[in-house]
Protein backbone atom coordinates (compact mmCIF):
# COMPACT_ATOMS: atom_id res chain seq x y z
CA UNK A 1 -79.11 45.57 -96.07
CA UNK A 2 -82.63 43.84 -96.46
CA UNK A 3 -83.78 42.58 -100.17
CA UNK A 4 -86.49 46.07 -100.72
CA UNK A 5 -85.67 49.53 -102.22
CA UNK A 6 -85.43 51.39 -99.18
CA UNK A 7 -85.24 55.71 -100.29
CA UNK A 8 -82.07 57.11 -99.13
CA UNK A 9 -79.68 54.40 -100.14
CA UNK A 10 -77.55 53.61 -103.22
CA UNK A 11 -79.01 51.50 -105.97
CA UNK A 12 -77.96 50.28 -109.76
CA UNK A 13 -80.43 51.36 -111.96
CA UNK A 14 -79.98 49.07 -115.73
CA UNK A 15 -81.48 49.78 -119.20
CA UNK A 16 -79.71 47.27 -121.73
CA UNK A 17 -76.36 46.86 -120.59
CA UNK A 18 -75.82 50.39 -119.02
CA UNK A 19 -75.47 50.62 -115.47
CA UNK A 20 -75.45 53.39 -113.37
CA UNK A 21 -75.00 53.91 -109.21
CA UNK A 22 -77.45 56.55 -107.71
CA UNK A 23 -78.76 57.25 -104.55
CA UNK A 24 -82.51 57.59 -104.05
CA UNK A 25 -83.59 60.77 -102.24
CA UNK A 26 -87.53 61.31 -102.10
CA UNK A 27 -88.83 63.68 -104.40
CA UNK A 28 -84.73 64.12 -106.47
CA UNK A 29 -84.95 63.94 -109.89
CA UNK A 30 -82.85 61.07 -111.35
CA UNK A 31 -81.51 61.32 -114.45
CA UNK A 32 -80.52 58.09 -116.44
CA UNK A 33 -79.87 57.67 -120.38
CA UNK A 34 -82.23 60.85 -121.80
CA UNK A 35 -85.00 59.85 -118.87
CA UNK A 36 -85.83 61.90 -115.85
CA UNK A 37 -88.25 60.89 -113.32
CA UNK A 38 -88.61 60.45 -109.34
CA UNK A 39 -87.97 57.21 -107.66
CA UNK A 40 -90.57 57.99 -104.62
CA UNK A 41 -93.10 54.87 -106.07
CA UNK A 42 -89.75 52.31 -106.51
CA UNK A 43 -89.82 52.26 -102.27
CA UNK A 44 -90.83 48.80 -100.89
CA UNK A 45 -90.22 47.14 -104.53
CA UNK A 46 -88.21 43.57 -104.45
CA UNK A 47 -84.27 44.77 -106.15
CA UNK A 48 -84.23 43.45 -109.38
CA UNK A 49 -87.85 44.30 -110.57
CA UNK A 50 -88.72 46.13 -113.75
CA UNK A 51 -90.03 49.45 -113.63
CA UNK A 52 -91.65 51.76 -116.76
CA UNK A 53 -91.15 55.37 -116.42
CA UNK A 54 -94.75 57.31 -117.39
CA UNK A 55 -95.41 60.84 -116.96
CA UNK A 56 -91.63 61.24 -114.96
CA UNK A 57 -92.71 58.54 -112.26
CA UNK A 58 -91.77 54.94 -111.55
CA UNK A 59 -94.80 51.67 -112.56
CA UNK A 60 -93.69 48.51 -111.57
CA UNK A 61 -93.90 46.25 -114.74
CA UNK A 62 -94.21 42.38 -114.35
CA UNK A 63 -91.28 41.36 -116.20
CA UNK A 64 -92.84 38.27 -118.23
CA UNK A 65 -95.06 41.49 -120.22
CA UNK A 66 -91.99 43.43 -120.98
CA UNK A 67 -90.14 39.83 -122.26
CA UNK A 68 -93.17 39.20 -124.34
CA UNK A 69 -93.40 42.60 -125.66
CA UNK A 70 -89.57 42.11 -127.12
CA UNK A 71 -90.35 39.06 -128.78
CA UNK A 72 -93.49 39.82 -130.33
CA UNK A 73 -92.18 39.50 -133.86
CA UNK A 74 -94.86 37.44 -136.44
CA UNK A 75 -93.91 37.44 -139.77
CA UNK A 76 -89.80 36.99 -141.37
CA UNK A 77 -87.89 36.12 -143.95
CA UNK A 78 -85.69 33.19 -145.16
CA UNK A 79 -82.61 35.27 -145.93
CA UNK A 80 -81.29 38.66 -146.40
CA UNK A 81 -80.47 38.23 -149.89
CA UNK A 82 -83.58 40.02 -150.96
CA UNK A 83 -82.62 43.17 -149.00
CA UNK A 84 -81.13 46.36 -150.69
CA UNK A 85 -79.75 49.32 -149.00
CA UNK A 86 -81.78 52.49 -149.53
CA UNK A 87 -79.90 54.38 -147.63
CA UNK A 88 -83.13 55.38 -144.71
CA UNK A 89 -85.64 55.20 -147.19
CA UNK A 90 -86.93 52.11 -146.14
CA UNK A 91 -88.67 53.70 -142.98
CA UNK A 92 -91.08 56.33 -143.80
CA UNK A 93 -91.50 57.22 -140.03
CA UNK A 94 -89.36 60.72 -140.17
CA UNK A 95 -87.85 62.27 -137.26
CA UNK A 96 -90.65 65.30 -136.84
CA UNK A 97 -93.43 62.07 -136.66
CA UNK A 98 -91.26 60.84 -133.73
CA UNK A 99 -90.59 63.70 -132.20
CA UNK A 100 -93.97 64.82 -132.45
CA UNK A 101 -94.96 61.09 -130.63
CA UNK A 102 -92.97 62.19 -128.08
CA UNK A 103 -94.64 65.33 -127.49
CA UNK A 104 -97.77 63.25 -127.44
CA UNK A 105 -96.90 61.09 -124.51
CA UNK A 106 -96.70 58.00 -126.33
CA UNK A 107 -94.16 55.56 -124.69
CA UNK A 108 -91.00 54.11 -125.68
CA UNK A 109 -92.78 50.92 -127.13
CA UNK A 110 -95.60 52.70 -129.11
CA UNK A 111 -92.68 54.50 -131.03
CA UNK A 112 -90.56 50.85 -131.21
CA UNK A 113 -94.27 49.50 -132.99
CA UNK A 114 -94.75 52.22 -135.24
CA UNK A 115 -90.92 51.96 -136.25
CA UNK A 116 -91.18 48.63 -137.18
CA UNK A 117 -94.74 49.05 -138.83
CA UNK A 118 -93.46 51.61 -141.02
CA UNK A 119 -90.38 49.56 -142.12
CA UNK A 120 -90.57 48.32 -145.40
CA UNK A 121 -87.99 45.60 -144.64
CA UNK A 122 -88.71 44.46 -141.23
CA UNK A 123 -90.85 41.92 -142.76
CA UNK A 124 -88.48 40.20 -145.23
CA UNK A 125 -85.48 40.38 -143.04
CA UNK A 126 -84.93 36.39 -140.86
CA UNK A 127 -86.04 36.84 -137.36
CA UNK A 128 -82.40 37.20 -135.92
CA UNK A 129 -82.21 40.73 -137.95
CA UNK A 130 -85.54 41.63 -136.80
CA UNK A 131 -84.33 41.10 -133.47
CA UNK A 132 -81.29 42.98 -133.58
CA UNK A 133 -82.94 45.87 -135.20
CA UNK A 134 -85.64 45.96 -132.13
CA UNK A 135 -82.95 45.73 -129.89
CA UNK A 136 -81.63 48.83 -130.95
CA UNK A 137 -84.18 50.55 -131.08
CA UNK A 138 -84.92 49.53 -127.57
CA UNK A 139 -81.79 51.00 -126.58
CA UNK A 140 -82.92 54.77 -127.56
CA UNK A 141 -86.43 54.64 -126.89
CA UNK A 142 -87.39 51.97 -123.94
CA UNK A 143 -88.84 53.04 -121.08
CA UNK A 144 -88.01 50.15 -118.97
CA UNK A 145 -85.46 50.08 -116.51
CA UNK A 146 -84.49 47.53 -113.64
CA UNK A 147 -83.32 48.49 -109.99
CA UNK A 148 -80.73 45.85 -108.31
CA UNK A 149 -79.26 46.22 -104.93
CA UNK A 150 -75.49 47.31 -105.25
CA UNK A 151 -72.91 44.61 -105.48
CA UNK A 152 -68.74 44.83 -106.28
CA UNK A 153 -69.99 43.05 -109.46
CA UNK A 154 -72.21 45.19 -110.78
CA UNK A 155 -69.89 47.83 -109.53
CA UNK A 156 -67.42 46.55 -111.25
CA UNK A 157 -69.08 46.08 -114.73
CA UNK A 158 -70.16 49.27 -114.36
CA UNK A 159 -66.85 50.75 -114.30
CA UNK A 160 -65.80 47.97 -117.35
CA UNK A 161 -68.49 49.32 -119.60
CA UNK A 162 -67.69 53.49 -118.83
CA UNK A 163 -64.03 54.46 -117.13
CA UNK A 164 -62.09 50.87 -117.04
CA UNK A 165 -58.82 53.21 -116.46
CA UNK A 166 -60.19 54.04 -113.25
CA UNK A 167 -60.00 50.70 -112.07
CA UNK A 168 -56.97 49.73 -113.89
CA UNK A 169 -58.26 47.62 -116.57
CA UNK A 170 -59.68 45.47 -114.18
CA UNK A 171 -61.68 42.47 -115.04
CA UNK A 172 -64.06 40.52 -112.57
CA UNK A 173 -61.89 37.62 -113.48
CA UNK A 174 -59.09 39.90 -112.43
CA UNK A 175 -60.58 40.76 -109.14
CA UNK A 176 -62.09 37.04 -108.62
CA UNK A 177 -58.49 35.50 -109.08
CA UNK A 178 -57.29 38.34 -106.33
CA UNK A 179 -59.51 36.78 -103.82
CA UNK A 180 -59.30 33.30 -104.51
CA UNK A 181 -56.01 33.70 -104.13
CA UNK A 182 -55.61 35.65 -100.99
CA UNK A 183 -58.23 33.59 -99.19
CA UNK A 184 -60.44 36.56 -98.19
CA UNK A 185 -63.52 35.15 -95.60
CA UNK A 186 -64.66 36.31 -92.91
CA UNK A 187 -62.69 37.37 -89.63
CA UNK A 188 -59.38 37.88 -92.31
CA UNK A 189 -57.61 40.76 -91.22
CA UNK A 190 -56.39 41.93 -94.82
CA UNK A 191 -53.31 44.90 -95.82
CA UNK A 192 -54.72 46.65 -98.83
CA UNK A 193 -53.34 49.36 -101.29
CA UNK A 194 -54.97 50.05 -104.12
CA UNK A 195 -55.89 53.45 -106.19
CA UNK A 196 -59.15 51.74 -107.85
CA UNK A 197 -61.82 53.98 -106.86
CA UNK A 198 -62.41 51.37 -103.56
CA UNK A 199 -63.48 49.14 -106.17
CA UNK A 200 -60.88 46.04 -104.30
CA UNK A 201 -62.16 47.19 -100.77
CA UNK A 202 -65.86 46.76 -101.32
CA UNK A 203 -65.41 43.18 -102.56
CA UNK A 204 -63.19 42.26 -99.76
CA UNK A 205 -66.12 44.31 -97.25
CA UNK A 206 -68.55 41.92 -98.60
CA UNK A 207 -66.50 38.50 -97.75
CA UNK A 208 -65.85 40.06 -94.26
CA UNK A 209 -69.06 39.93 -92.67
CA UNK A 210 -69.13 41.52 -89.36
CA UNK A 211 -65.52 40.35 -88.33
CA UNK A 212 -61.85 41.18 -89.31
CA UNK A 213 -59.68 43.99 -90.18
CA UNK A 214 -58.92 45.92 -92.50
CA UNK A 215 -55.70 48.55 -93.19
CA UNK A 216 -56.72 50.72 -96.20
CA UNK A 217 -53.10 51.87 -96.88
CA UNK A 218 -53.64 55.62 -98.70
CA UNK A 219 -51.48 58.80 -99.87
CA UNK A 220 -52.04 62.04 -98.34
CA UNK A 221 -53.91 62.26 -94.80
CA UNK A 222 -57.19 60.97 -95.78
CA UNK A 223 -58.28 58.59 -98.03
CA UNK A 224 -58.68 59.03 -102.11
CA UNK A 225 -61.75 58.34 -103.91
CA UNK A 226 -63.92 55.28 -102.61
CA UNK A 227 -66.85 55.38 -104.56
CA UNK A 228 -67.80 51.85 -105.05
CA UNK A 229 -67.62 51.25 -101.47
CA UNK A 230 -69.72 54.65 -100.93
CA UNK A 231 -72.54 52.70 -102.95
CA UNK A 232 -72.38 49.24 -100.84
CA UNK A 233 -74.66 50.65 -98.19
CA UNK A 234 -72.90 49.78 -95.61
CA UNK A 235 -73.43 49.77 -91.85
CA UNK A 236 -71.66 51.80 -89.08
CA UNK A 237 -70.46 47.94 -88.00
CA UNK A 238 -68.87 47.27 -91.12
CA UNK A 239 -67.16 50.87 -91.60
CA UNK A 240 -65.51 50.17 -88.14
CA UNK A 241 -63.72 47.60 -89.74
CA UNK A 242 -61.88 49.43 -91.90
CA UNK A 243 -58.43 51.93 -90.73
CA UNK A 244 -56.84 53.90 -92.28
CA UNK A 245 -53.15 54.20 -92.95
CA UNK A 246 -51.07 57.16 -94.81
CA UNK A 247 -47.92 55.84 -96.85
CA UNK A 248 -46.38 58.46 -94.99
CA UNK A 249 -45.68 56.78 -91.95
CA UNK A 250 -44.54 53.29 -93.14
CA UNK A 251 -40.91 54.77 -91.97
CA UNK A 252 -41.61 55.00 -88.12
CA UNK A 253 -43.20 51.56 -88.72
CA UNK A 254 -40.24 50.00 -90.58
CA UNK A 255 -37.89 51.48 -87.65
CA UNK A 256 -39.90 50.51 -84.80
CA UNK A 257 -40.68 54.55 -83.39
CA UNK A 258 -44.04 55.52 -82.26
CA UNK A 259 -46.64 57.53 -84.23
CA UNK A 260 -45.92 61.11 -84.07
CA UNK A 261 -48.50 63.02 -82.09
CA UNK A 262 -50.84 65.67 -83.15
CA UNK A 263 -50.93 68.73 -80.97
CA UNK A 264 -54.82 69.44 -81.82
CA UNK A 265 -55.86 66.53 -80.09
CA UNK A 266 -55.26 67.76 -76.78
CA UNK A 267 -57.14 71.28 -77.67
CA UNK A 268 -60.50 71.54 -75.57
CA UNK A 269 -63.19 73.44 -77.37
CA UNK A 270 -66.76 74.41 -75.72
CA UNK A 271 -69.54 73.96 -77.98
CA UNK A 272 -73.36 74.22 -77.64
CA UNK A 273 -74.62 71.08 -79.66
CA UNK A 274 -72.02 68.02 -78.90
CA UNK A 275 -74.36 65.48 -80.36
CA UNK A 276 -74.61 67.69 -83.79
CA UNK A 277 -70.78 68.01 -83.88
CA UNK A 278 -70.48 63.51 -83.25
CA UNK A 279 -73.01 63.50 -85.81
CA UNK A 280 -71.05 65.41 -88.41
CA UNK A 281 -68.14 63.43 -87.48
CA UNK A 282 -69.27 59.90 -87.28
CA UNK A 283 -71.96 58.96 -88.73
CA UNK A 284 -71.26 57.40 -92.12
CA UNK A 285 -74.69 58.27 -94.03
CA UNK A 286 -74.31 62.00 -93.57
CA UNK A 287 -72.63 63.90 -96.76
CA UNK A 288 -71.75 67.31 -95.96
CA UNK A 289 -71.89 70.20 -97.72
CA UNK A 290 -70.59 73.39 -96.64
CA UNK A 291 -70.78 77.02 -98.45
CA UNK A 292 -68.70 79.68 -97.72
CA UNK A 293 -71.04 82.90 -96.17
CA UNK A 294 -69.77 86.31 -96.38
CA UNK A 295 -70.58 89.09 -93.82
CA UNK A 296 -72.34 86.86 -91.44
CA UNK A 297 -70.02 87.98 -88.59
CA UNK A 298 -71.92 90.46 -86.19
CA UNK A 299 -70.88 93.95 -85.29
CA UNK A 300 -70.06 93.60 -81.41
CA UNK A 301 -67.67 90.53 -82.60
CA UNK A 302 -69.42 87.69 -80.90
CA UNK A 303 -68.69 84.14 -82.28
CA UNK A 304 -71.65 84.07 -84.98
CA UNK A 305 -72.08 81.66 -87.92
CA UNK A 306 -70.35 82.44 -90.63
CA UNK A 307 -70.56 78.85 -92.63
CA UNK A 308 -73.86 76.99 -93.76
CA UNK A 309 -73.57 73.56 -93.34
CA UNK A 310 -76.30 70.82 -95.31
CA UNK A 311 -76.16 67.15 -94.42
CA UNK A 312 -78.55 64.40 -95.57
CA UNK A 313 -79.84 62.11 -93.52
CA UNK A 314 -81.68 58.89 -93.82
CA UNK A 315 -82.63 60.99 -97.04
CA UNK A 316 -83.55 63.82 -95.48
CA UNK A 317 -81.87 67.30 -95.71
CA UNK A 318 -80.96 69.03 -92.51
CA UNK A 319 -79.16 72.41 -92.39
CA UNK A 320 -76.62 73.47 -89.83
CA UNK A 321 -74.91 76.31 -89.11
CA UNK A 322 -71.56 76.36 -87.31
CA UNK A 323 -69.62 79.24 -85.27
CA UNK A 324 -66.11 79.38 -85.54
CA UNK A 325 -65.67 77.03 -82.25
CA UNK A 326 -67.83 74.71 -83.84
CA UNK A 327 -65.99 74.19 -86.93
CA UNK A 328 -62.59 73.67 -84.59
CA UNK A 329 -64.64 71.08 -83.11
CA UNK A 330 -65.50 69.40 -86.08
CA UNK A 331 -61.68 69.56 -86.87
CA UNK A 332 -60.74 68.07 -83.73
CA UNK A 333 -63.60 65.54 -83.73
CA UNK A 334 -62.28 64.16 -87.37
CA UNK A 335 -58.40 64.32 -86.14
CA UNK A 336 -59.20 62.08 -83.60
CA UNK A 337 -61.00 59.74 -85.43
CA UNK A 338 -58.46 59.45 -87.86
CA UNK A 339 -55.90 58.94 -85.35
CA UNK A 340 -57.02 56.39 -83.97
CA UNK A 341 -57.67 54.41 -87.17
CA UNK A 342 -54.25 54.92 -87.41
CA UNK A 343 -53.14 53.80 -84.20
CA UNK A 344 -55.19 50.49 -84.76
CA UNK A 345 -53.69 49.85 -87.59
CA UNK A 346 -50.47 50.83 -86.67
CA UNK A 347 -50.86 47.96 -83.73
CA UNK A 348 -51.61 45.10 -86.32
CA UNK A 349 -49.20 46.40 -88.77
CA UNK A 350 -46.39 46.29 -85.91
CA UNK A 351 -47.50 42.19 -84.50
CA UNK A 352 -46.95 40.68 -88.15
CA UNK A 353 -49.82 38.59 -87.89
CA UNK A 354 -51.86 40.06 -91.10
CA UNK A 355 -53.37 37.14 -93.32
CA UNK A 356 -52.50 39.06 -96.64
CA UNK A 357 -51.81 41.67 -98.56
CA UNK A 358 -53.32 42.68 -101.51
CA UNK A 359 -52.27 45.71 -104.14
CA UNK A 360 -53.77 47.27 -107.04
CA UNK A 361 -52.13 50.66 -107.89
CA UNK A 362 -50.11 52.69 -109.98
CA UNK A 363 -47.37 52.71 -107.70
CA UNK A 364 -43.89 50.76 -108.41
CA UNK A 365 -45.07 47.76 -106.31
CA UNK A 366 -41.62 46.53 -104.89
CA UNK A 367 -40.42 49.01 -102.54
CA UNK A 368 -43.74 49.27 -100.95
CA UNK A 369 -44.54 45.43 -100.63
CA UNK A 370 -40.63 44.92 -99.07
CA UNK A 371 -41.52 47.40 -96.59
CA UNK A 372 -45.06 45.74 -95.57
CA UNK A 373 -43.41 41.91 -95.82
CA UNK A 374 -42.74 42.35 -91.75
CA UNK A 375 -46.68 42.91 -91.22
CA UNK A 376 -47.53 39.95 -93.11
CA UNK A 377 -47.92 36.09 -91.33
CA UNK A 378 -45.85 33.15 -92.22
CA UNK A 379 -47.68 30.78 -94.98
CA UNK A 380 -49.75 33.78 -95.68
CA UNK A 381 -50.24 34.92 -99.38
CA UNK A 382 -50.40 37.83 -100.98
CA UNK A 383 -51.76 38.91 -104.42
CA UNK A 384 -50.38 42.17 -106.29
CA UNK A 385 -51.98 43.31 -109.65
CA UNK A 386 -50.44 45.77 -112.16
CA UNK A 387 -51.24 47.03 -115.61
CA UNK A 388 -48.34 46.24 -116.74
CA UNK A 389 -45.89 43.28 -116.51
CA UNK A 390 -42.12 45.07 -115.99
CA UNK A 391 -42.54 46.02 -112.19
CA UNK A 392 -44.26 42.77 -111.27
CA UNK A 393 -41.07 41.33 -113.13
CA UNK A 394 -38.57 42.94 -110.83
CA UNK A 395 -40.50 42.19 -107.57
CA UNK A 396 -40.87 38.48 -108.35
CA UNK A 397 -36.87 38.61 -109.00
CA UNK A 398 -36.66 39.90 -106.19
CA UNK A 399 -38.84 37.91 -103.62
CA UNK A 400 -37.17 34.49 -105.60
CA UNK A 401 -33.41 35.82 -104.72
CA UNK A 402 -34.34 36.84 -101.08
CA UNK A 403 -36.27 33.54 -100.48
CA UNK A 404 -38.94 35.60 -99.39
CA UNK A 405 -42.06 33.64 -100.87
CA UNK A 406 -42.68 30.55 -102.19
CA UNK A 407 -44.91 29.64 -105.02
CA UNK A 408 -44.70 32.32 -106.76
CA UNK A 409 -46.88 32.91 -110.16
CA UNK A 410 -46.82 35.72 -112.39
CA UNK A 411 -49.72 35.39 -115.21
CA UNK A 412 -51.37 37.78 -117.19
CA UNK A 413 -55.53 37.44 -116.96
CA UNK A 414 -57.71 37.49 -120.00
CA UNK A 415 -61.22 36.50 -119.98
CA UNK A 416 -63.28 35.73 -123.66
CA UNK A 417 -66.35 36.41 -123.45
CA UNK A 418 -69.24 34.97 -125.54
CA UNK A 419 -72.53 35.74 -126.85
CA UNK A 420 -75.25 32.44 -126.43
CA UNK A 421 -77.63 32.41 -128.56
CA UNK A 422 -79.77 30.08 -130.15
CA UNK A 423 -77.68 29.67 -133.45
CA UNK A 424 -75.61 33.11 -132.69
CA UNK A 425 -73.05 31.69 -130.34
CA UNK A 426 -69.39 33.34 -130.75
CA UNK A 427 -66.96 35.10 -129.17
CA UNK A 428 -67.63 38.89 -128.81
CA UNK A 429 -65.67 40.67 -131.28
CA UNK A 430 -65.20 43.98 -129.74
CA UNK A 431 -62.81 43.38 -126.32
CA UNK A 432 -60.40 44.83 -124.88
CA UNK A 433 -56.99 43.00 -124.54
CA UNK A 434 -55.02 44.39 -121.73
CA UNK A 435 -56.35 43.31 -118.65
CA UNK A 436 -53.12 43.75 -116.29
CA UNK A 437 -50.75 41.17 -115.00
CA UNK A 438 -51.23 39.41 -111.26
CA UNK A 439 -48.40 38.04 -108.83
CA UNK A 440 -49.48 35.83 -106.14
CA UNK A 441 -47.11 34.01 -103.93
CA UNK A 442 -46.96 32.72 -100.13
CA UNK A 443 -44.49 34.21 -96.84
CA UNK A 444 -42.08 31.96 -95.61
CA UNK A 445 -39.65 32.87 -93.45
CA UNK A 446 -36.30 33.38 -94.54
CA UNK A 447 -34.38 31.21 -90.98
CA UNK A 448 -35.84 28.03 -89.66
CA UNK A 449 -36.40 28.08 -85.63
CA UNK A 450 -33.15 26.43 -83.92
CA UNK A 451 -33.99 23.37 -82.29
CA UNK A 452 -31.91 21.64 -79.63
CA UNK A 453 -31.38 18.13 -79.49
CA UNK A 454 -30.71 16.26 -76.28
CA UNK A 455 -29.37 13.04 -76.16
């Protein structure tokens, strides 16, 4: 992925300290905190520049102007003493003036300006309160937004500041002490189980490079939600890396049988368009969509259509429509492809040379770790977070009775954060203070190799 907005591929757009993940798609509206507009002028921009939305289109802004334009504050006071709550009547801007401003065309600063013109206080209030009154007010009626490239950071903030439950309370202290811990570089060939939106899978994609392995164990026969890795932009390269592995067949692992077959591989299916159906099957930027279409089916019973399939491409929309055989073939096409992720990862699974494992779920963590210990190196480590600290309790018990692993730590991680400012620095007061307990310890094997001495 090159340094340039490039249309078709997932971006962070940030006003403030909201983030959101969106794909750019030429001519799509994009709608971001009460602002609509089209990101077709953003193409060819450097990730991380400052954009003003006029008139429902993208201007690129130099960002020394819009830093300026925030701290363009003259005249304030000593204190606050002098101040006295009206209760709104300070500002005789009323909402019908704004809203008619609006209607107008006038931007998000013009309305900040008159705001703060037509304050009766702004003026006597010290230039920290005139700050943090312009700062909120930027919040509801900016126009300025930035576009980075998509990181597991920013991902991961971005889940902290909306849904932290769907990354388990997750910190990126959390997540950096994971894979610090684990020793995740490039060419590691890493187990992995978590249920955290593929939040843990796109930060160990970005350590791999081009080289490694990675088993993505999963419930059900296909993988649960992975958005953040959806919005990494990754290459067909890197998403060869990663196999799949259902839960479900840990047992024929454990007991040393062979992965049960599926019947539908061996099913031969003539179609008109092979390279359509390997693109629907393969290729990693293509999101299909498909509608169910009734009465489609012609009268003399030949195999017609009867589903409309959409795909985008490169950012482009392409429509397909598939017969009956075609849809089988599709079927097959994705069987296979899942099967042999699985026998891949059934192979390194089965040698025990795996350089860690690494869980983040809402599963009870010991059965499932016991059962992957076999995959797992000697002197390897492993790192296993949990919201809370009773199941991590009984695994560690557990792993110190079997001698199974040696230093083993179980800590809870907490992070303060602080506000620095020029006379303003402090702790943030409004945090959260779960943020999930983390086990980390290293294989050893349980019987040292027998040596024989000769006299």
């Amino acid at each position: 992925m090159n340094d340039y907005i490039t249309l078709g591929e997932s971006v962070i757009l940030k006003k403030g300290d909201v983030l959101k993940a969106v794909k750019l798609l030429p001519k799509k509206l994009i709608v971001f905190e009460r602002m609509r507009f089209v990101p077709d002028n953003a193409e060819g921009a450097l990730f991380g520049s400052t954009f003003k939305i006029d008139r429902g289109g993208l201007v690129l802004v130099n960002q020394e102007e819009v830093n300026q334009e925030k701290n363009a504050v003259t005249q304030s006071g000593q204190d606050n003493r002098g101040i006295v709550d009206t209760h709104g009547d300070s500002q005789t801007l009323k909402r019908e003036c704004i809203l008619q401003m609006k209607e107008e065309g006038q931007s998000g600063e013009q309305i900040i300006g008159n705001l703060v013109n037509n304050s009766s206080t702004f003026t006597g209030k010290t230039k920290f309160s005139q700050t943090k009154y312009v700062k909120k007010k930027q919040k509801k009626y900016s126009s300025y937004i930035q576009i980075h490239k998509p990181t597991a950071r920013l991902i991961c903030k971005l889940y902290i500041n909306r849904e932290p439950a769907k990354i388990l309370n997750m910190n990126l202290d959390s997540i950096s002490q994971i894979v610090t811990a684990t020793n995740i570089r490039q060419g590691s060939k890493v187990v992995v189980l978590e249920t955290c939106s593929g939040m843990l899978l796109a930060l160990i994609m970005e350590r791999l490079g081009l080289e490694g392995c990675v088993v993505n164990l999963h419930v059900g026969e296909t993988p649960s939600n992975l958005f953040a890795l959806s919005h990494l932009n990754l290459s067909e390269d890197k998403w060869k890396l990663i196999n799949s592995f259902p839960l479900s067949q840990l047992g024929p692992l454990i007991a040393g049988h062979p992965l049960p077959s599926d019947p539908l591989l061996n099913a031969e299916v003539e179609v008109k368009d092979p390279e359509m159906i390997y693109s629907l099957t393969h290729e990693q930027d293509v999101v299909v969509v498909v509608e169910e279409k009734a009465n489609l089916m012609s009268q003399d019973g030949n195999d017609e259509p009867d589903k409309d399939t959409t795909s985008f491409v490169n950012g482009k929309r392409k429509r397909h429509y598939l017969t009956d055989s075609e849809k089988l073939a599709v079927k097959i096409e994705r069987r296979k492809k899942r099967h042999e992720q699985k026998e891949f990862a059934y192979n390194c699974l089965q040698k025990g040379q795996m350089d860690a494992i690494i869980m983040a779920c809402r599963f009870h963590p010991t059965p499932i770790f016991m059962s992957l210990m076999g995959s797992l190196a000697p002197s390897k480590p492993f790192a296993i977070y949990h919201e809370y600290q009773e199941p991590l309790m009984e695994l560690f018990v557990q792993l110190s009775v079997s001698n199974s692993a040696i230093n083993l730590q179980l800590c809870e991680t907490f992070m303060r954060n602080y506000q620095v400012l020029s006379e303003r620095t402090h702790p943030h007061v409004m945090m959260s203070t779960g943020r999930g307990y983390l086990l980390t310890g290293t294989k050893v094997n349980k019987e040292l190799p027998s040596t024989n001495k000769s006299d």
